[in-house]
C-alpha atoms as a PDB file:
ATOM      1  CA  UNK A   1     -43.858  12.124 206.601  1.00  0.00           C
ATOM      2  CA  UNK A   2     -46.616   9.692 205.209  1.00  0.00           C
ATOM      3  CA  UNK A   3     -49.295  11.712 203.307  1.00  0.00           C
ATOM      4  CA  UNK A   4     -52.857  10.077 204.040  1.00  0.00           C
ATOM      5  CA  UNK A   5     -54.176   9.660 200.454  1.00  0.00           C
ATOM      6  CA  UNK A   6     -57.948  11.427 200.481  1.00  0.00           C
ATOM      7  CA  UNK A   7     -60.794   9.182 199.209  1.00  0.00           C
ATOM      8  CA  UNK A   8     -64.380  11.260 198.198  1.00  0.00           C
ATOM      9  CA  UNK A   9     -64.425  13.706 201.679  1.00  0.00           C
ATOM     10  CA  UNK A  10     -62.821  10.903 203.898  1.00  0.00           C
ATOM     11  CA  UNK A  11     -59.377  10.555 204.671  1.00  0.00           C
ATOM     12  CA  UNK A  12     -57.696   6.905 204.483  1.00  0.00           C
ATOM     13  CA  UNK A  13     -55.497   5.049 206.798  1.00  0.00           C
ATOM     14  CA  UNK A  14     -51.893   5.377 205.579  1.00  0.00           C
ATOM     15  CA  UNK A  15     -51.637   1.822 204.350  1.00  0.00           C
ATOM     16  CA  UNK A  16     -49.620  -0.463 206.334  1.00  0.00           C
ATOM     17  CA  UNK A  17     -45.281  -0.960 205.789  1.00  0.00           C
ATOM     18  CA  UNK A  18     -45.359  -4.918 204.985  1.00  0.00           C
ATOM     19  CA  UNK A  19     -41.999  -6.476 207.212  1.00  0.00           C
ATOM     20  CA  UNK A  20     -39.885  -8.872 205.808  1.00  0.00           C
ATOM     21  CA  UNK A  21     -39.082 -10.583 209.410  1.00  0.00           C
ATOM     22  CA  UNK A  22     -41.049 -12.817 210.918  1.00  0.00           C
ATOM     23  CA  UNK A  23     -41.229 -13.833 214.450  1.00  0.00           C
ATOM     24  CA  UNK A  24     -41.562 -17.387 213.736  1.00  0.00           C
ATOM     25  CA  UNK A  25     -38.866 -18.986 211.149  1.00  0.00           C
ATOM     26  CA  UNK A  26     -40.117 -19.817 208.325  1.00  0.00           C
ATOM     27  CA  UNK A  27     -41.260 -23.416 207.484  1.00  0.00           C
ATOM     28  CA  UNK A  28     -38.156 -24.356 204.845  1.00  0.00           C
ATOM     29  CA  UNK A  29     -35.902 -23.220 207.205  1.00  0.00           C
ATOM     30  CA  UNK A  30     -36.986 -25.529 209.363  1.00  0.00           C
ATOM     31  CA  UNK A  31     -37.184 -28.341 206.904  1.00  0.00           C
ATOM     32  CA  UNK A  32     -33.844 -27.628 206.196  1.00  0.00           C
ATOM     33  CA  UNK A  33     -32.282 -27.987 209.467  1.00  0.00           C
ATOM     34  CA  UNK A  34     -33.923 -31.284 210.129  1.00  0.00           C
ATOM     35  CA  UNK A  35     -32.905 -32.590 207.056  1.00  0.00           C
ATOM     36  CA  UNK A  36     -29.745 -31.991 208.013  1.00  0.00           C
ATOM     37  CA  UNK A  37     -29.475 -34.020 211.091  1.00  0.00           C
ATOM     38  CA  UNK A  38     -29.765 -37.277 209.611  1.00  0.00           C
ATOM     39  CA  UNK A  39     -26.639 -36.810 207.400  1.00  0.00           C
ATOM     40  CA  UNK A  40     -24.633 -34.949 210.166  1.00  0.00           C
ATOM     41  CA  UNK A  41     -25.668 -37.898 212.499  1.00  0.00           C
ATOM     42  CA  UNK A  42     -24.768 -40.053 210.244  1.00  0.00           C
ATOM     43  CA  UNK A  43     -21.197 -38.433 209.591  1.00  0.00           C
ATOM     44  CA  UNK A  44     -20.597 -38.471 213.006  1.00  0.00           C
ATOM     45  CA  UNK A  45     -20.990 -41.913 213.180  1.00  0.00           C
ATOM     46  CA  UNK A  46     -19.092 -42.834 210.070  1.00  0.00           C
ATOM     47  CA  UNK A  47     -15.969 -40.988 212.078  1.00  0.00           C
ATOM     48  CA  UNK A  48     -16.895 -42.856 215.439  1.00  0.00           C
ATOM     49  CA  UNK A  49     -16.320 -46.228 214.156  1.00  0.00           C
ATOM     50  CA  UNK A  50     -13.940 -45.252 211.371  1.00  0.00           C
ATOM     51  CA  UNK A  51     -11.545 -43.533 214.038  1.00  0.00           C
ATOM     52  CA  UNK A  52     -12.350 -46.775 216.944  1.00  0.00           C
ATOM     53  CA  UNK A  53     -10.001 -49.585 215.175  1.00  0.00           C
ATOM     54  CA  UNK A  54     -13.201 -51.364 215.432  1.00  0.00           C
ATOM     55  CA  UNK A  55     -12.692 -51.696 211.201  1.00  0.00           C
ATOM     56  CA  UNK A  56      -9.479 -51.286 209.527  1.00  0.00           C
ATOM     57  CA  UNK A  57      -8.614 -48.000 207.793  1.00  0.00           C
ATOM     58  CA  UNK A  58      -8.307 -50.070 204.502  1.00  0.00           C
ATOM     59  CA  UNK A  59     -12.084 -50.646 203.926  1.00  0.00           C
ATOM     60  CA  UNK A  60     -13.729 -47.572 206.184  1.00  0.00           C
ATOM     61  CA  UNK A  61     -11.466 -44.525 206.165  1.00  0.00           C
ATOM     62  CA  UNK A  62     -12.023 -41.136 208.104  1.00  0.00           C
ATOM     63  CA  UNK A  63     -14.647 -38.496 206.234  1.00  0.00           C
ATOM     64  CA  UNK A  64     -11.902 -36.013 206.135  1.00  0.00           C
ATOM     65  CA  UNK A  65      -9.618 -38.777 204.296  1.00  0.00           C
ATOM     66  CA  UNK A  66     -12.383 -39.512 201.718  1.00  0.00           C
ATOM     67  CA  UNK A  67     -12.825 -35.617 201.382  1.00  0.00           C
ATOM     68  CA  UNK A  68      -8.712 -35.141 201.637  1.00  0.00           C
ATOM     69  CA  UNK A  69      -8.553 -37.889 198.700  1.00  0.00           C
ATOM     70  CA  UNK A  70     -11.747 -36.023 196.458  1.00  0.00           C
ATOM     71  CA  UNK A  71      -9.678 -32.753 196.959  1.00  0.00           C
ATOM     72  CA  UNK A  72      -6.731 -34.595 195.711  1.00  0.00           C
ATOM     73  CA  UNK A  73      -8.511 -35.415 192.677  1.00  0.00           C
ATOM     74  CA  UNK A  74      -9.962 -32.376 191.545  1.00  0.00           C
ATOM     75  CA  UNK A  75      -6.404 -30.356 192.474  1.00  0.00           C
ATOM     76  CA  UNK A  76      -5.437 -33.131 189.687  1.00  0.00           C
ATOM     77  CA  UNK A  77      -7.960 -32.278 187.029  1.00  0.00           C
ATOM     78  CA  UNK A  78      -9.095 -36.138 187.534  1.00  0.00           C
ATOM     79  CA  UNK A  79     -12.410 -35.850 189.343  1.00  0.00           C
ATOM     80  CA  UNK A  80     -14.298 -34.596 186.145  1.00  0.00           C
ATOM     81  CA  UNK A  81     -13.239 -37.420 184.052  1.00  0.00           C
ATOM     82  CA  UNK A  82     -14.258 -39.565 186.289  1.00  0.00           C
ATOM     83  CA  UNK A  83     -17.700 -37.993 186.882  1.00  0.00           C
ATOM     84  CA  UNK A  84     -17.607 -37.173 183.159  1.00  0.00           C
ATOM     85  CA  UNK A  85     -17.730 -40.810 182.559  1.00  0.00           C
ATOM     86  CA  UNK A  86     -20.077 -41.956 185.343  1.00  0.00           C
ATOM     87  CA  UNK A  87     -22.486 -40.038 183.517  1.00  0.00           C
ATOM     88  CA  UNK A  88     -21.757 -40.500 180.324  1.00  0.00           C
ATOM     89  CA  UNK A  89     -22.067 -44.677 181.970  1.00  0.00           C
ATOM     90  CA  UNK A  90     -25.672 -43.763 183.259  1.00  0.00           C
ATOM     91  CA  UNK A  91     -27.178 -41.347 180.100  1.00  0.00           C
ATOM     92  CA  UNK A  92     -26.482 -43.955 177.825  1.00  0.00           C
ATOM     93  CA  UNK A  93     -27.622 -47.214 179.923  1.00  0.00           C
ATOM     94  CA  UNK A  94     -31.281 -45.233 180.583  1.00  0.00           C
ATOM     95  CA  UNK A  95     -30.842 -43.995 176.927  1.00  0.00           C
ATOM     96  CA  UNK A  96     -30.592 -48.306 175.541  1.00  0.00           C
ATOM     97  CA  UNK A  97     -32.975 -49.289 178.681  1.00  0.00           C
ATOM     98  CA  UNK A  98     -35.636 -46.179 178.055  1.00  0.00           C
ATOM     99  CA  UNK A  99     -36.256 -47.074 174.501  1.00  0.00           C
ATOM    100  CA  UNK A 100     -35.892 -50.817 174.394  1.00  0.00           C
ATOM    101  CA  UNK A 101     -38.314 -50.924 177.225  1.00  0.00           C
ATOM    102  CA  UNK A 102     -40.844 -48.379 175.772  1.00  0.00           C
ATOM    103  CA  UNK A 103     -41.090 -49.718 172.633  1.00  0.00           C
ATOM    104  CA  UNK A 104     -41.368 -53.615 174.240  1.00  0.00           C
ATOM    105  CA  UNK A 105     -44.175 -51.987 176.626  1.00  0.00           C
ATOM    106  CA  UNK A 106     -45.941 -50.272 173.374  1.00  0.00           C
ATOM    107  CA  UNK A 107     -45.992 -53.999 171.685  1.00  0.00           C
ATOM    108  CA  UNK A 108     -47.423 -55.716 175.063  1.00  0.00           C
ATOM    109  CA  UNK A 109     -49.799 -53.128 176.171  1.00  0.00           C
ATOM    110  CA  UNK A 110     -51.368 -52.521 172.970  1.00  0.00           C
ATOM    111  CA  UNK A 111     -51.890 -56.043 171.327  1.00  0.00           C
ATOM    112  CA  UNK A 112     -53.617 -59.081 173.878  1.00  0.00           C
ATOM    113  CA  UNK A 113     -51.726 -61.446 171.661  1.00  0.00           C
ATOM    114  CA  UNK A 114     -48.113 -59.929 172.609  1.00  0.00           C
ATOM    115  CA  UNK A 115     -49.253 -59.383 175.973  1.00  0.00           C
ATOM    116  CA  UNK A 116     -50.128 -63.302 176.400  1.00  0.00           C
ATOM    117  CA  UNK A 117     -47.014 -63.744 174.909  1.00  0.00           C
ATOM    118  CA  UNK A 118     -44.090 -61.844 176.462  1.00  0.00           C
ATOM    119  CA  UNK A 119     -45.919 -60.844 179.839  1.00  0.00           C
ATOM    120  CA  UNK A 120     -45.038 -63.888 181.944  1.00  0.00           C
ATOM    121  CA  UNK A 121     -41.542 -64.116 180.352  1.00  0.00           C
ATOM    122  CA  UNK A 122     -41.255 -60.091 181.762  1.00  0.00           C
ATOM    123  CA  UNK A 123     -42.486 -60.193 185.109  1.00  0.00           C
ATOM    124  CA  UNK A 124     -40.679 -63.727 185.696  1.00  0.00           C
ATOM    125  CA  UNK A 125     -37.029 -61.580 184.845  1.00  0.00           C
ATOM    126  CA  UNK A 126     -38.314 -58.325 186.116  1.00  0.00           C
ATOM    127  CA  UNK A 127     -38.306 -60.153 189.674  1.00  0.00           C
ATOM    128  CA  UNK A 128     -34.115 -61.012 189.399  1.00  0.00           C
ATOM    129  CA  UNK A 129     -32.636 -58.536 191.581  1.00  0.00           C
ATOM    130  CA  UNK A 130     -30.357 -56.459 189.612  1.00  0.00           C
ATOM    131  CA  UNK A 131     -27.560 -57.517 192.008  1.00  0.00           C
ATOM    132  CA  UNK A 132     -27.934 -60.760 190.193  1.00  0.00           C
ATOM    133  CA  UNK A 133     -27.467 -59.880 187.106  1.00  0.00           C
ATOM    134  CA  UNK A 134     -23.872 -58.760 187.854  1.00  0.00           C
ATOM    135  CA  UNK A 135     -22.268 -62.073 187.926  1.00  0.00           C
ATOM    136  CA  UNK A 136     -23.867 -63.197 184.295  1.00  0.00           C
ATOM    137  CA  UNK A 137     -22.977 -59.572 182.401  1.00  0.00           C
ATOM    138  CA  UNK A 138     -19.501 -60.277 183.741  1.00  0.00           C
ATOM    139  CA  UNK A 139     -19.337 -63.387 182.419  1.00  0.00           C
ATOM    140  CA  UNK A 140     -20.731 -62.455 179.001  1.00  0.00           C
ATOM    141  CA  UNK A 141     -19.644 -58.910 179.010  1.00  0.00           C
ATOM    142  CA  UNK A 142     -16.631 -58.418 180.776  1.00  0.00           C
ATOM    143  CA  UNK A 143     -16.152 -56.631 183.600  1.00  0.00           C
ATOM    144  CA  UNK A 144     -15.155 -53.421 181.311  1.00  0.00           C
ATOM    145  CA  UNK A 145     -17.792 -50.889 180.283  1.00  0.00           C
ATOM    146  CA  UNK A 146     -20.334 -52.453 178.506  1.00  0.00           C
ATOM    147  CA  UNK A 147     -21.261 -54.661 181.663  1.00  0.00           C
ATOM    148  CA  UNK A 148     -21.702 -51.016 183.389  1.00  0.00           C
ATOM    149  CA  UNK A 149     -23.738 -49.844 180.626  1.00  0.00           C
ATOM    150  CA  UNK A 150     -25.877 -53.358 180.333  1.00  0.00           C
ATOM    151  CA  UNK A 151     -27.004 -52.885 183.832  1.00  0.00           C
ATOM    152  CA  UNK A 152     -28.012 -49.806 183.840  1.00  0.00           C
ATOM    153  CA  UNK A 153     -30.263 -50.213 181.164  1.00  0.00           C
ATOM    154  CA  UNK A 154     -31.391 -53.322 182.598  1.00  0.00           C
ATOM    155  CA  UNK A 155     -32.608 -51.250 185.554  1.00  0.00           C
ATOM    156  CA  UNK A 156     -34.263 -48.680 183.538  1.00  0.00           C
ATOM    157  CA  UNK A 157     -35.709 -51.440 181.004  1.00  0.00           C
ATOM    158  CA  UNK A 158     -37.996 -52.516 183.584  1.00  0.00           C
ATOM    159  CA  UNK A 159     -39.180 -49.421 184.995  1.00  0.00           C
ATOM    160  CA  UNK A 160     -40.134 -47.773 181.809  1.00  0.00           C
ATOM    161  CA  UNK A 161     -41.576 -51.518 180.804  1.00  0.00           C
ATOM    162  CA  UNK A 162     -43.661 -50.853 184.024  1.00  0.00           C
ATOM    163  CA  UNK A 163     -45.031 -47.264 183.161  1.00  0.00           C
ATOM    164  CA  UNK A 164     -45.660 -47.580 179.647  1.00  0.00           C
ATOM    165  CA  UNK A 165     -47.647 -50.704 179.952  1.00  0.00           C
ATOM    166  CA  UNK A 166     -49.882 -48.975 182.575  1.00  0.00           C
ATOM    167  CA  UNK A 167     -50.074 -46.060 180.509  1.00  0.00           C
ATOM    168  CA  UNK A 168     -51.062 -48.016 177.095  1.00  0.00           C
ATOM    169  CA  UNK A 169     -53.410 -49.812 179.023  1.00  0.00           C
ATOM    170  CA  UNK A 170     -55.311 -46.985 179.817  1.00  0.00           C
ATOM    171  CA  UNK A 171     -55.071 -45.652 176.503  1.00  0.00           C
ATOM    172  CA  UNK A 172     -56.643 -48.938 175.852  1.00  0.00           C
ATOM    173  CA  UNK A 173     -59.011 -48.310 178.107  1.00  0.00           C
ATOM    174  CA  UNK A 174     -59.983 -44.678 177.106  1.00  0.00           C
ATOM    175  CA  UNK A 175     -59.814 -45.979 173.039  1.00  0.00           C
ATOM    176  CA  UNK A 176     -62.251 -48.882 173.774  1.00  0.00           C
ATOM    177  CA  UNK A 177     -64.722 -46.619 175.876  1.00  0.00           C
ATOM    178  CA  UNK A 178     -64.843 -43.856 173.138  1.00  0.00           C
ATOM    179  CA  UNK A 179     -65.133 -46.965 170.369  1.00  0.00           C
ATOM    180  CA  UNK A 180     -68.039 -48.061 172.692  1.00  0.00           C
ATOM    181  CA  UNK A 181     -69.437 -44.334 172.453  1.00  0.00           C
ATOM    182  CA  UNK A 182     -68.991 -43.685 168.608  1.00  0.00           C
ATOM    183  CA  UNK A 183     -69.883 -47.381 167.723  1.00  0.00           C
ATOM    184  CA  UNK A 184     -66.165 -48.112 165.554  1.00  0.00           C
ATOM    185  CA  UNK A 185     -64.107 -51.344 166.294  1.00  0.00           C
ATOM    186  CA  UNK A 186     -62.637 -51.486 170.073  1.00  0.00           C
ATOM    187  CA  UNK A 187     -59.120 -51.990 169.138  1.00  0.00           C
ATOM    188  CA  UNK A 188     -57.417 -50.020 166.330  1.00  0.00           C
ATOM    189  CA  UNK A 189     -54.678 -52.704 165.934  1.00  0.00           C
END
């Protein structure tokens, strides 16, 4: 039995047992199953044409062959290497791309004279699809690793180019307002 706990002369309402259930579920349960219909949907589909003859089984197996063949490969120990490399392939692409493109940005956001120079030249190759660079790292590169690597950090090259000139720009633009404040020079390069 509950004991009512006595405040000054007045006793108080026992306080009430919280529940854990709600009647309604609650909202990441529900953003869970919806999130899960476009992938089952699209599953299903995958295994309606797959399974029609409308494609051959060459170049669109069955989902439970693909998942038949992955099981294959980890029962092997081959799977890890694999993904073991694949991310070995991306880390160091974003790791070449990252700091190539950061330390390109720092140059063109923070000097006018860098930034008349090399911005046309980057937003006229920033707009080749990296689809199209394939062909021209295979031909210089190889079709080995290094052509992997290359256009990886291509990809990440630009989008770190992007951010950091945006964000030295406004470093810019906070330095120059303070100069203005505190009367010292507007750039301090």
């Amino acid at each position: 039995m509950l004991e009512r706990p006595v405040v000054g002369n007045v006793e108080a309402a026992p306080a009430p047992i919280p529940t854990t259930t709600s009647r309604r579920p609650r909202r990441w349960v529900r953003a869970t199953i919806l999130g899960a219909v476009v992938p089952i949907v699209l599953v299903v589909l995958w295994q309606t044409i797959a399974t029609s003859g409308l494609v051959p089984s060459y170049r669109l197996p069955t989902p439970f062959s693909v998942w038949a063949a992955g099981m294959d490969l980890a029962e092997r120990g081959v799977l890890y290497q694999h993904v073991a490399i694949s991310t070995q392939r991306v880390l160091l692409g974003f790791a070449i791309g990252s700091v190539v493109g950061l330390a390109l940005a720092a140059i063109v956001g923070l000097s006018s004279r860098f930034s008349e120079l090399f911005a046309p030249t980057l937003v006229a190759v920033r707009a080749v699809p990296s689809l199209a660079w394939v062909p021209l790292l295979g031909l210089y590169l190889g079709y080995g690793e290094d052509s992997k690597v290359a256009l990886i950090a291509i990809g990440a090259f630009f989008r770190c180019t992007r951010l950091s000139r945006r964000l030295c720009g406004m470093w810019m633009l906070t330095w120059s307002n303070w100069a203005e404040a505190t009367a010292t020079p507007a750039r301090p390069y």
